[in-house]
PDB file of N, CA and C in Angstrom:
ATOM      1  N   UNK A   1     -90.376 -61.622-192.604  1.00  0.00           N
ATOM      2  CA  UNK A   1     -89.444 -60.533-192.760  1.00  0.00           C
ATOM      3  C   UNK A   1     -89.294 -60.180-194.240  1.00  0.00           C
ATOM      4  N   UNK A   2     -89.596 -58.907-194.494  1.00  0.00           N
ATOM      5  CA  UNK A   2     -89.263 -58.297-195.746  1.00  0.00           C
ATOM      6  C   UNK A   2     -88.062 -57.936-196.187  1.00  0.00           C
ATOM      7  N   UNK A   3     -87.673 -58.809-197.205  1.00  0.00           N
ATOM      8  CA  UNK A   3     -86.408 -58.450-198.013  1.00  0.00           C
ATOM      9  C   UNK A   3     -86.388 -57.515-199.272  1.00  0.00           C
ATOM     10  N   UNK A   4     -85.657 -56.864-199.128  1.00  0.00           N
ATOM     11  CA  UNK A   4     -85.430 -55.970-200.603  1.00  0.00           C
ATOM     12  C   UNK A   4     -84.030 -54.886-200.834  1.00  0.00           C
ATOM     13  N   UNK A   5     -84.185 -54.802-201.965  1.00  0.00           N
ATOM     14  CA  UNK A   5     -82.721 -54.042-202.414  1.00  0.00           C
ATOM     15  C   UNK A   5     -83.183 -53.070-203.034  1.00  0.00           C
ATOM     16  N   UNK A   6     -82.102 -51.238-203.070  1.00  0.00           N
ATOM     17  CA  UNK A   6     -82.834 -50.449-203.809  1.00  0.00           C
ATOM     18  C   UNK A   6     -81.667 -49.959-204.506  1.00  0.00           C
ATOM     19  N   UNK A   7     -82.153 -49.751-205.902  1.00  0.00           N
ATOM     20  CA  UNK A   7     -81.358 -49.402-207.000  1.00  0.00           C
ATOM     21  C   UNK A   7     -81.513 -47.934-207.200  1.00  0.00           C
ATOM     22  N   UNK A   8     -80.835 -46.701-207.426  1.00  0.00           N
ATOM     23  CA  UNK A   8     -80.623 -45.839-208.137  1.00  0.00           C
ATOM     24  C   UNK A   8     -80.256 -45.415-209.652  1.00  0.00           C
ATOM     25  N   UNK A   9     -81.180 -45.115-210.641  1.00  0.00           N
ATOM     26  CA  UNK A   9     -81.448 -44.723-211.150  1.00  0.00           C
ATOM     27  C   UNK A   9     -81.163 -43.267-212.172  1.00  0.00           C
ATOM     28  N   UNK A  10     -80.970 -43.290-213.445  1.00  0.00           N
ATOM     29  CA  UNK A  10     -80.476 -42.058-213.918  1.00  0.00           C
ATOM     30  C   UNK A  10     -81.812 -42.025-214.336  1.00  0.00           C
ATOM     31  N   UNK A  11     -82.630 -40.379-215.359  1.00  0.00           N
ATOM     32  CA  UNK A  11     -83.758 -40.469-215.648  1.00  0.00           C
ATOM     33  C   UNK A  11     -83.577 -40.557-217.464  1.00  0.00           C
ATOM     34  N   UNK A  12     -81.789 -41.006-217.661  1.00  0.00           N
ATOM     35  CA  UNK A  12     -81.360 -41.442-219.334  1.00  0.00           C
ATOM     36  C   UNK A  12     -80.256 -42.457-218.703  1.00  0.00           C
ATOM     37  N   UNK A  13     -79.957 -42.910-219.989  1.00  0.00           N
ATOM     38  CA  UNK A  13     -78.821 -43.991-220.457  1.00  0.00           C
ATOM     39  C   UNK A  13     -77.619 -42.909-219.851  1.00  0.00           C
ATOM     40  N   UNK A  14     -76.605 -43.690-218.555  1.00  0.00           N
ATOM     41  CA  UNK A  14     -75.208 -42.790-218.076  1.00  0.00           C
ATOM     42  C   UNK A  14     -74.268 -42.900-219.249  1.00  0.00           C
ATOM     43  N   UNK A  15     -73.830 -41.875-218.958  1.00  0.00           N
ATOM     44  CA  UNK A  15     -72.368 -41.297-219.879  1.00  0.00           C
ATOM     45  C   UNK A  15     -71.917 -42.341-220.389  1.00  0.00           C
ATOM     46  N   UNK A  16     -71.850 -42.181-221.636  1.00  0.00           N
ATOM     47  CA  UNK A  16     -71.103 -43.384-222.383  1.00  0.00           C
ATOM     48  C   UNK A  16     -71.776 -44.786-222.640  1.00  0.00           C
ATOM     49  N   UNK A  17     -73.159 -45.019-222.130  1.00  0.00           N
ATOM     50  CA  UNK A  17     -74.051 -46.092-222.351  1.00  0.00           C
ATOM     51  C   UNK A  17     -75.373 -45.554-223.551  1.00  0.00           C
ATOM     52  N   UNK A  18     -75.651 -47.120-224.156  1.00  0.00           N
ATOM     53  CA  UNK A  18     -76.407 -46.869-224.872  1.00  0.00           C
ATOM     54  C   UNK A  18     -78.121 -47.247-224.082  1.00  0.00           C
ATOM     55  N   UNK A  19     -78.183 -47.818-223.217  1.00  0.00           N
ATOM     56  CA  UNK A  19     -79.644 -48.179-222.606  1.00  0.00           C
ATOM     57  C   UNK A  19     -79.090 -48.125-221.407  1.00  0.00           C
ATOM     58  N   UNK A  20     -78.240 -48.639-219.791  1.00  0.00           N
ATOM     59  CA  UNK A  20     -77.925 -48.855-218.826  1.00  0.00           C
ATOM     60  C   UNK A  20     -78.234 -47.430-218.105  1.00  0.00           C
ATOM     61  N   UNK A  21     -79.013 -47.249-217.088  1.00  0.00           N
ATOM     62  CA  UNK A  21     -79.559 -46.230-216.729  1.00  0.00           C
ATOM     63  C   UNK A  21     -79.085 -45.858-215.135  1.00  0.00           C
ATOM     64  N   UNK A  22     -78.367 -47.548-214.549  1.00  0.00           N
ATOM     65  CA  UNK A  22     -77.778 -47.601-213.353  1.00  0.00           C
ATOM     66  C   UNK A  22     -76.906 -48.868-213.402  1.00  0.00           C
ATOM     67  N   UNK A  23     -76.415 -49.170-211.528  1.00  0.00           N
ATOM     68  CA  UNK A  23     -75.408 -49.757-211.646  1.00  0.00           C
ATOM     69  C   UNK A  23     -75.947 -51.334-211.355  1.00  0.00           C
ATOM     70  N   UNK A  24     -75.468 -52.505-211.576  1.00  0.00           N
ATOM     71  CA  UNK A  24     -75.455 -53.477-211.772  1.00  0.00           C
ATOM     72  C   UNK A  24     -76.480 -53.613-210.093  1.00  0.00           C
ATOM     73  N   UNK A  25     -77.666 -54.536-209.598  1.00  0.00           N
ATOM     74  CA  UNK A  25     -77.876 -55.035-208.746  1.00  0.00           C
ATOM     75  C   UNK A  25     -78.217 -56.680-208.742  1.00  0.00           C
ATOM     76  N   UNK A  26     -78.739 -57.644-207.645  1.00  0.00           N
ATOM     77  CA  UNK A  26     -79.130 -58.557-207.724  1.00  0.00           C
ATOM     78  C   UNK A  26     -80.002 -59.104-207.134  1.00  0.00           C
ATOM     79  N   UNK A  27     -80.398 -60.188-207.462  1.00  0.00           N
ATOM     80  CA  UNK A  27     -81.703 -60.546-207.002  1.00  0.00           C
ATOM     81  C   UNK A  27     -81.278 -62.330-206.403  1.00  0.00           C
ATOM     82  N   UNK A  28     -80.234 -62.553-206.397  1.00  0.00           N
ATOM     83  CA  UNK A  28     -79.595 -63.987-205.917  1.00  0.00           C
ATOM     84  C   UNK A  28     -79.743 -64.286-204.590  1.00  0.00           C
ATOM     85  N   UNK A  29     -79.739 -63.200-203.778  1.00  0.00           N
ATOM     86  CA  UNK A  29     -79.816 -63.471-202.187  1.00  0.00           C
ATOM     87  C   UNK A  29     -81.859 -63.922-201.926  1.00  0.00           C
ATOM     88  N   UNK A  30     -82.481 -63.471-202.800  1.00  0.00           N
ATOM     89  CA  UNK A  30     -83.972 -63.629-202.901  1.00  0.00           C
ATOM     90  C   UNK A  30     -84.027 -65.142-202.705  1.00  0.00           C
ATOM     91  N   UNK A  31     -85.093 -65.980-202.367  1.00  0.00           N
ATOM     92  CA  UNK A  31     -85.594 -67.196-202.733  1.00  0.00           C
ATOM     93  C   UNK A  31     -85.787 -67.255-204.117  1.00  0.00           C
ATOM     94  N   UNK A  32     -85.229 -68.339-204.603  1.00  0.00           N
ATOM     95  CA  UNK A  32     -85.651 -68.919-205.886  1.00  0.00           C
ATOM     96  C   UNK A  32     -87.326 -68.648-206.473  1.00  0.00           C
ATOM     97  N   UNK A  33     -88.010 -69.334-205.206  1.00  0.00           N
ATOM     98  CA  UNK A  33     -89.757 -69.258-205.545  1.00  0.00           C
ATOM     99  C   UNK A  33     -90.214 -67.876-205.363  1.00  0.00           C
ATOM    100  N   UNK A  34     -89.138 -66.588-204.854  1.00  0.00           N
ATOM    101  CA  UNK A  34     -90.249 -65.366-204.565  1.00  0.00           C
ATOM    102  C   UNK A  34     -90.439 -64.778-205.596  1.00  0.00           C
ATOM    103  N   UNK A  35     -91.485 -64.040-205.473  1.00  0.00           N
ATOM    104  CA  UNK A  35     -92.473 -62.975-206.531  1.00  0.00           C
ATOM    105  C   UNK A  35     -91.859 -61.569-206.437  1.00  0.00           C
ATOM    106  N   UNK A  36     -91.090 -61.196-207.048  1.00  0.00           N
ATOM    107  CA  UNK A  36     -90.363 -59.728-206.684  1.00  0.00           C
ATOM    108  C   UNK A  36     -91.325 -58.903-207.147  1.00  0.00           C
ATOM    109  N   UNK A  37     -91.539 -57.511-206.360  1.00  0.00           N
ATOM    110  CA  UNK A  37     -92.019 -56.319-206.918  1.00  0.00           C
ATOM    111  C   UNK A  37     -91.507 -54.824-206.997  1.00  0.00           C
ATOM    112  N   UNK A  38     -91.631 -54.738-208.221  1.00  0.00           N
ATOM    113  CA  UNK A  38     -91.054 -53.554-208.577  1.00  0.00           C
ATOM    114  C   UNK A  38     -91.415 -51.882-208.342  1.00  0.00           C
ATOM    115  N   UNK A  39     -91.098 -51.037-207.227  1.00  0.00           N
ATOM    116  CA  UNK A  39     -91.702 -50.017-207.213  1.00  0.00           C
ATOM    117  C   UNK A  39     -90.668 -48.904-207.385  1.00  0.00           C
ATOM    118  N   UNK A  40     -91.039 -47.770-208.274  1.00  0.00           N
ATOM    119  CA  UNK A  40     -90.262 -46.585-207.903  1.00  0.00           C
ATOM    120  C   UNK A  40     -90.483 -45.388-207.841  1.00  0.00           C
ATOM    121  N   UNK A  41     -89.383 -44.734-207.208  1.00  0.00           N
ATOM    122  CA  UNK A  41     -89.938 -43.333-207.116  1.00  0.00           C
ATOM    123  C   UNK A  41     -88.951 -42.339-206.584  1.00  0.00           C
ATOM    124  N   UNK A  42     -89.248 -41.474-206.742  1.00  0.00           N
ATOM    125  CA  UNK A  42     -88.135 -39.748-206.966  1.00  0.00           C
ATOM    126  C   UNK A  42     -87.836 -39.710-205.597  1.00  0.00           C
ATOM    127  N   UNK A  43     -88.622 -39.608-204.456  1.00  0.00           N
ATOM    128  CA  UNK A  43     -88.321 -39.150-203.057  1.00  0.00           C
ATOM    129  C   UNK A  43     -88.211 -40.358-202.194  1.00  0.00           C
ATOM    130  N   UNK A  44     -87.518 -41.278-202.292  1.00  0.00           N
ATOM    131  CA  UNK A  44     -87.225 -42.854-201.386  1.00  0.00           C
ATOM    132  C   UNK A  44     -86.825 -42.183-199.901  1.00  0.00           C
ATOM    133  N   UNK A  45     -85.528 -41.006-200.382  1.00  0.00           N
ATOM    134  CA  UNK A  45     -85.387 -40.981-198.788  1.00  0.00           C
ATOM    135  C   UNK A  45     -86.164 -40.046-198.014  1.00  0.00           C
ATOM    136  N   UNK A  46     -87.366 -39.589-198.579  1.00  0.00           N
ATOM    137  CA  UNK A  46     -88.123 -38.481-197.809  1.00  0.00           C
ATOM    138  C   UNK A  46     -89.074 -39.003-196.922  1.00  0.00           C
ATOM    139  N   UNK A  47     -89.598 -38.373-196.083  1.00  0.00           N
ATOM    140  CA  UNK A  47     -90.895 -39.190-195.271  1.00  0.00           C
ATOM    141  C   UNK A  47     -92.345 -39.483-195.927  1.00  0.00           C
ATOM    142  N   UNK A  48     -92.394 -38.118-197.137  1.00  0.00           N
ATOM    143  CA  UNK A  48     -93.396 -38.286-197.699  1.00  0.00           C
ATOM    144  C   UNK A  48     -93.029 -38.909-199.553  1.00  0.00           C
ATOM    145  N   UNK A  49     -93.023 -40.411-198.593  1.00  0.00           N
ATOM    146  CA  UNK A  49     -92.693 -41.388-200.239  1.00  0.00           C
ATOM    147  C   UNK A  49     -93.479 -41.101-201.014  1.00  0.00           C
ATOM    148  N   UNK A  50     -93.967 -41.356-202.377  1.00  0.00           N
ATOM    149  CA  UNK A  50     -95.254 -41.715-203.420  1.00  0.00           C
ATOM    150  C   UNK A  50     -94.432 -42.199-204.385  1.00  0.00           C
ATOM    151  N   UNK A  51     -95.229 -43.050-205.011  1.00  0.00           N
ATOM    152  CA  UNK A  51     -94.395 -43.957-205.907  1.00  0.00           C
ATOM    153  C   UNK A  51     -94.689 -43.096-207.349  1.00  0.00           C
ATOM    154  N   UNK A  52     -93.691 -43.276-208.053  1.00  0.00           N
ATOM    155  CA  UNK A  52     -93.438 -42.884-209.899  1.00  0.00           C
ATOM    156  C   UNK A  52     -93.910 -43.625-210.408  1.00  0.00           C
ATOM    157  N   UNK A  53     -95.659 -42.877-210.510  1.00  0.00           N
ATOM    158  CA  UNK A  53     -96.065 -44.087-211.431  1.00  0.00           C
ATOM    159  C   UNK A  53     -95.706 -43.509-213.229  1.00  0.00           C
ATOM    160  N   UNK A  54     -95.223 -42.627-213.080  1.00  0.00           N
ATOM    161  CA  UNK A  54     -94.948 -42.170-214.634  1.00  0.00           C
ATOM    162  C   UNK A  54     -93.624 -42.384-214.995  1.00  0.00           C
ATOM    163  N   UNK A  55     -92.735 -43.450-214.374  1.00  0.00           N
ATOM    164  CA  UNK A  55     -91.687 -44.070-215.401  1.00  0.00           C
ATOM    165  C   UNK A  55     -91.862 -45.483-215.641  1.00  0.00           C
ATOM    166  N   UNK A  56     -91.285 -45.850-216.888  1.00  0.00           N
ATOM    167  CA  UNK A  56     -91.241 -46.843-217.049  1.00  0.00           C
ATOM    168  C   UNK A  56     -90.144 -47.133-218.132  1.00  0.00           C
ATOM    169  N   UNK A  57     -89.421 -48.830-217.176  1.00  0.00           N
ATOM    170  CA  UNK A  57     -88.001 -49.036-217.515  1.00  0.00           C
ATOM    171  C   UNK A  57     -87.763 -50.420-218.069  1.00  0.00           C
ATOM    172  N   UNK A  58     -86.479 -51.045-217.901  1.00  0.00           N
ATOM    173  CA  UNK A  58     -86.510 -52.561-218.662  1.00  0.00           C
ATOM    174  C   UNK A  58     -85.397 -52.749-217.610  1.00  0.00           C
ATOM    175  N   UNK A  59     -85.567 -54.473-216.980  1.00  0.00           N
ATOM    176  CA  UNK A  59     -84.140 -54.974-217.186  1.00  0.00           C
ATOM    177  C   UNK A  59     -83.619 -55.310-217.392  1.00  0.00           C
ATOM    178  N   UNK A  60     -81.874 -55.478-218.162  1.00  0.00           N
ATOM    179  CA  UNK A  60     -81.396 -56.402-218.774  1.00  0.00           C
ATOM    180  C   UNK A  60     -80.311 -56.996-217.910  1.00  0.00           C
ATOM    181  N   UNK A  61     -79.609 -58.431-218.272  1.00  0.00           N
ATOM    182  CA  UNK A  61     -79.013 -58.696-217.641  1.00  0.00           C
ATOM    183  C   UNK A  61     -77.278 -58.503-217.949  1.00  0.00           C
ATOM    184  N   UNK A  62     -76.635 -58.132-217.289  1.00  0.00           N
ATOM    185  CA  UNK A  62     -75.197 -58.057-217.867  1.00  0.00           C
ATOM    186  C   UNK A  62     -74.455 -58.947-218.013  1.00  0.00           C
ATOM    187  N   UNK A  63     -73.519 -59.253-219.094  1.00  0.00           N
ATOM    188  CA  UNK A  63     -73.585 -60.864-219.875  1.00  0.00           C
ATOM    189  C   UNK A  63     -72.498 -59.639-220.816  1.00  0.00           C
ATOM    190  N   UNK A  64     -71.325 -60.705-221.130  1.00  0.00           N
ATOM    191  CA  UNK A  64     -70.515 -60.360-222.176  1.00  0.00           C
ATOM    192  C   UNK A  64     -71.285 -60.437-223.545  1.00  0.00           C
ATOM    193  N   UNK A  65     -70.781 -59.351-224.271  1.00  0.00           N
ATOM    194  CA  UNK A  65     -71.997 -59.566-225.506  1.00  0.00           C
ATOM    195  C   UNK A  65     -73.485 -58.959-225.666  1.00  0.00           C
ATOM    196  N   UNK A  66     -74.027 -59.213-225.875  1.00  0.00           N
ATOM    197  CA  UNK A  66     -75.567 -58.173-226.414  1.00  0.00           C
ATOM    198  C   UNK A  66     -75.938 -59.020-224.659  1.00  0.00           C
ATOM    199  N   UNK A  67     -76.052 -58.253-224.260  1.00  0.00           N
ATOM    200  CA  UNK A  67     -76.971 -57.976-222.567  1.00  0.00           C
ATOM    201  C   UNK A  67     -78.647 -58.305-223.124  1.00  0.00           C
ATOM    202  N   UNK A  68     -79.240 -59.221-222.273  1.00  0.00           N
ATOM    203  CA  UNK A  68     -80.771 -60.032-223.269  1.00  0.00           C
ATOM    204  C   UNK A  68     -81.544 -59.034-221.815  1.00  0.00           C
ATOM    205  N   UNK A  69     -82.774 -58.942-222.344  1.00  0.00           N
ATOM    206  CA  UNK A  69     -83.659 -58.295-221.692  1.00  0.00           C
ATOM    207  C   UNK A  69     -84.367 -59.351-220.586  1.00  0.00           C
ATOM    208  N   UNK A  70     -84.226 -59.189-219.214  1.00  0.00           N
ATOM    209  CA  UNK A  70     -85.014 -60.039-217.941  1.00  0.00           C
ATOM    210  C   UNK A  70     -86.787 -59.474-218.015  1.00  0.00           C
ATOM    211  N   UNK A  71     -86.449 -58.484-218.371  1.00  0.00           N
ATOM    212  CA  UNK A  71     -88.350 -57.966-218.047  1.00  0.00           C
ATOM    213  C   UNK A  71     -88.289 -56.448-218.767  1.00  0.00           C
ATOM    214  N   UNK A  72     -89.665 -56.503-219.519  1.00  0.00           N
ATOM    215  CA  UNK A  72     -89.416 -55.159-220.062  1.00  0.00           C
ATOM    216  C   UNK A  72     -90.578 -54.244-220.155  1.00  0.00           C
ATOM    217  N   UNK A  73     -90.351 -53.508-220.030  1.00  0.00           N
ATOM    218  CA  UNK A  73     -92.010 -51.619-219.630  1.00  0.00           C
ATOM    219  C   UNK A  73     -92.117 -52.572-218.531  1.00  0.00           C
ATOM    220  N   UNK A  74     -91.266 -52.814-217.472  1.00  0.00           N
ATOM    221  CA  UNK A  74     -92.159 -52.440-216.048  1.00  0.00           C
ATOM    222  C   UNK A  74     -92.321 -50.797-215.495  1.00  0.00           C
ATOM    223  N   UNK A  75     -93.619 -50.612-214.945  1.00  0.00           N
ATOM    224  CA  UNK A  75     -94.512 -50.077-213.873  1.00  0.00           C
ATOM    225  C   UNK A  75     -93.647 -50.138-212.987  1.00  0.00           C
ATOM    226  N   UNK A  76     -93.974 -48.820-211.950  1.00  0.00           N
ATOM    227  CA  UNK A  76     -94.058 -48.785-210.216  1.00  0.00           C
ATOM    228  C   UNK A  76     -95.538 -50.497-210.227  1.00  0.00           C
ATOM    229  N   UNK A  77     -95.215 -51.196-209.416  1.00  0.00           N
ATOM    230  CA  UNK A  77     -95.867 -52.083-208.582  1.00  0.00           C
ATOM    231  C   UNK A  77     -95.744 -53.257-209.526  1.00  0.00           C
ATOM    232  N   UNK A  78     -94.929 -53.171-210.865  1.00  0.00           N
ATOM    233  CA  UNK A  78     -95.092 -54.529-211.514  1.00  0.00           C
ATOM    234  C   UNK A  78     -94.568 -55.678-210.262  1.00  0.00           C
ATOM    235  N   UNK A  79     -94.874 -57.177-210.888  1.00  0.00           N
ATOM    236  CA  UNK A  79     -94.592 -58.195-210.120  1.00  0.00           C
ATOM    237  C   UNK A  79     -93.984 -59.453-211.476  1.00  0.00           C
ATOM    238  N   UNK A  80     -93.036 -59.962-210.209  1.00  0.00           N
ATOM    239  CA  UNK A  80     -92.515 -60.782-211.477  1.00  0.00           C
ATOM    240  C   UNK A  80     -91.563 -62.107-210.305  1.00  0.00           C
ATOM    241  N   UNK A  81     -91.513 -63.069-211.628  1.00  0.00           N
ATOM    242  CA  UNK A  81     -90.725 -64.488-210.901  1.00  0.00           C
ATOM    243  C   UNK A  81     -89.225 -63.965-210.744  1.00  0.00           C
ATOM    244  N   UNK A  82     -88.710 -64.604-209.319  1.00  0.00           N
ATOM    245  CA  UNK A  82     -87.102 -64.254-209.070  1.00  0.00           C
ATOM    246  C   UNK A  82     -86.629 -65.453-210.348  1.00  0.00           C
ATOM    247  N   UNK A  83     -85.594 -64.652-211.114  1.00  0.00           N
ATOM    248  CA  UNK A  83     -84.688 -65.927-211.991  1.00  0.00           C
ATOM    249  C   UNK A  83     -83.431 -65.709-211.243  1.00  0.00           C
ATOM    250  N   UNK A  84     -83.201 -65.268-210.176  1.00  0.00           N
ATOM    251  CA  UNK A  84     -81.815 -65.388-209.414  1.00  0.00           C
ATOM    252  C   UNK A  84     -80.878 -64.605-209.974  1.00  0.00           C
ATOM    253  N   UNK A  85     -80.735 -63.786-210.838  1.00  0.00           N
ATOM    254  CA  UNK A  85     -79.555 -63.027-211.129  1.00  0.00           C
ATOM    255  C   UNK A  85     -78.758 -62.207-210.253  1.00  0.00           C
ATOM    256  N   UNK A  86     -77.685 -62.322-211.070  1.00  0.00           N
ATOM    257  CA  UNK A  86     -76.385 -61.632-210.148  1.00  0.00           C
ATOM    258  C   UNK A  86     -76.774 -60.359-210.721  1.00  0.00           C
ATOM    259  N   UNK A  87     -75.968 -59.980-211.588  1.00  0.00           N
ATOM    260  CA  UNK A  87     -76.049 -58.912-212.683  1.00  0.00           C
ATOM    261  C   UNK A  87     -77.030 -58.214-213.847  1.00  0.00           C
ATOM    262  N   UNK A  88     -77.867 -57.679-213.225  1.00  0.00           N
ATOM    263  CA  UNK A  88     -78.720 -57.111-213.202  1.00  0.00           C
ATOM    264  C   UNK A  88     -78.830 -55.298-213.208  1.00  0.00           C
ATOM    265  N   UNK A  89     -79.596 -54.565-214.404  1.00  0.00           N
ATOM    266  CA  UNK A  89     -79.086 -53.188-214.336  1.00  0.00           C
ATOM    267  C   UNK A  89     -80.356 -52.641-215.004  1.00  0.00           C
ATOM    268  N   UNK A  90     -80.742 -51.242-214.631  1.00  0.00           N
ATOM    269  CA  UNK A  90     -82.276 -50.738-215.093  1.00  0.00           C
ATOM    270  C   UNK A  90     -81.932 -50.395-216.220  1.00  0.00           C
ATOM    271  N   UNK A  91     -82.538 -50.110-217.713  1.00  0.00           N
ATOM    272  CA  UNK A  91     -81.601 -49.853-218.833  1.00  0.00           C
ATOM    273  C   UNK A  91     -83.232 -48.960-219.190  1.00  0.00           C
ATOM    274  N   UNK A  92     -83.147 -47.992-220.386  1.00  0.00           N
ATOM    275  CA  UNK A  92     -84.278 -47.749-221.379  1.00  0.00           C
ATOM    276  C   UNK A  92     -85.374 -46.676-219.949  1.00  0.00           C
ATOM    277  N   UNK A  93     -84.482 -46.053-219.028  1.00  0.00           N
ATOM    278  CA  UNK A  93     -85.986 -45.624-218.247  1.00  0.00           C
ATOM    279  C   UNK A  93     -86.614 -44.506-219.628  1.00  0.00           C
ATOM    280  N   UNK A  94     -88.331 -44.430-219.530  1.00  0.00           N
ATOM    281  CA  UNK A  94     -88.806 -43.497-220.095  1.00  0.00           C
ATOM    282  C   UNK A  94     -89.924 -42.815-219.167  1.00  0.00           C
ATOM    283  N   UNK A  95     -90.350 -41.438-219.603  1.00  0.00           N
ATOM    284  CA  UNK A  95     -91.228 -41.079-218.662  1.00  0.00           C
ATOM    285  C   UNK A  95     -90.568 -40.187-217.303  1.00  0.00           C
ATOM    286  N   UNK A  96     -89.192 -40.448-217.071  1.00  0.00           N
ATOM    287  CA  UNK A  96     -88.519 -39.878-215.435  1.00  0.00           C
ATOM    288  C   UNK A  96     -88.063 -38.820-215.677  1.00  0.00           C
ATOM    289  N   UNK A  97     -88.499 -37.481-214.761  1.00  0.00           N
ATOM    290  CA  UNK A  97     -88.313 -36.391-214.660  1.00  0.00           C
ATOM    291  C   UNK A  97     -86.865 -35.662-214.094  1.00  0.00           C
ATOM    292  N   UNK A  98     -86.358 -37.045-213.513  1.00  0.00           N
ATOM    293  CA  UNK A  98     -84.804 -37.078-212.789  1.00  0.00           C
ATOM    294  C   UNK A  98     -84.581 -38.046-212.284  1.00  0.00           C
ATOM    295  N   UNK A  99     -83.489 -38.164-211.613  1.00  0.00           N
ATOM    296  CA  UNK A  99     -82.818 -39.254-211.019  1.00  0.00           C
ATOM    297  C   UNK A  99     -84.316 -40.067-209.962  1.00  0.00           C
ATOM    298  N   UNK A 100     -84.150 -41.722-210.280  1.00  0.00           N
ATOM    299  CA  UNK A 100     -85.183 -41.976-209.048  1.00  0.00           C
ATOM    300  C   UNK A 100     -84.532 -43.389-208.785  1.00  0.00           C
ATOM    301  N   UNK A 101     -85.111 -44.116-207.775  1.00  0.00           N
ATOM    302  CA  UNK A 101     -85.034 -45.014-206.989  1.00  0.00           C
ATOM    303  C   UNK A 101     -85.955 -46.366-207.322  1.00  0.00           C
ATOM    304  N   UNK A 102     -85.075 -47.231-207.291  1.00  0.00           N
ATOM    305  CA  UNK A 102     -86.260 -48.476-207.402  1.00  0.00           C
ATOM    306  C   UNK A 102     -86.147 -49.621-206.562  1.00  0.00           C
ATOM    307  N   UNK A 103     -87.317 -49.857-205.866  1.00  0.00           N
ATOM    308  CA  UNK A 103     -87.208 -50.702-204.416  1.00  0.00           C
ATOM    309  C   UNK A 103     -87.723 -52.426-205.183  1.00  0.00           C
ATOM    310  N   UNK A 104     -86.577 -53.071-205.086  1.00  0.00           N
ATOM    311  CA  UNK A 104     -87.172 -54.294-205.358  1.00  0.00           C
ATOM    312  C   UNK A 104     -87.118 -55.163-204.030  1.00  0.00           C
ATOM    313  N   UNK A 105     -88.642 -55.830-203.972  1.00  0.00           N
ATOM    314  CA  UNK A 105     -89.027 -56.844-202.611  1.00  0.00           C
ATOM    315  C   UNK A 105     -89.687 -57.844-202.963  1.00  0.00           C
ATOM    316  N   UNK A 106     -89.510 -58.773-201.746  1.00  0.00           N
ATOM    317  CA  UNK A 106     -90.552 -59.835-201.896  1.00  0.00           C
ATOM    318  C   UNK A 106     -91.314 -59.863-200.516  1.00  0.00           C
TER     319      UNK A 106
END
């Protein structure tokens, strides 16, 4: 069974932020050992999906104080180790033409 969570996305830093591009998600309910992958894209809820391969974003983690970077210039299809975070937020998108979507799974 496929697990995953999907984040929404601004295509800049929201009102009043200097990098945070959306709202806090997590990756804690994941297995410790899974391989998350990162895909996104403009039309999630349409029938005819295609992934954005022309943005590319960072995530940092939210933490009182300078927020440290979890992964950074991911791709639509990057892959990466779960570190279990709660608080978690897309920051720095570049490349996005508007608001998009990002499906993280294992």
């Amino acid at each position: 069974m496929s697990q995953k969570v999907t984040i929404v996305s601004e295509k800049q830093p929201q009102k009043g932020q200097n990098e945070r591009s959306s709202n806090n998600f997590t990756t804690a309910e994941f297995s410790k050992e899974a391989r998350l992958t990162f895909k996104a894209y403009y039309d999630y809820e349409l029938d005819s999906i295609e992934e954005a391969k022309d943005i590319v974003f960072d995530i940092k983690v939210d933490k009182t104080g300078k927020d440290p970077v979890y992964l950074e210039g991911i791709k639509s299809g990057h892959v990466a180790d779960n570190t279990h975070h709660r608080n978690l937020y897309i920051a720095n998108p570049k490349g996005a033409t508007g608001s998009f979507t990002v499906e993280v799974s294992i």
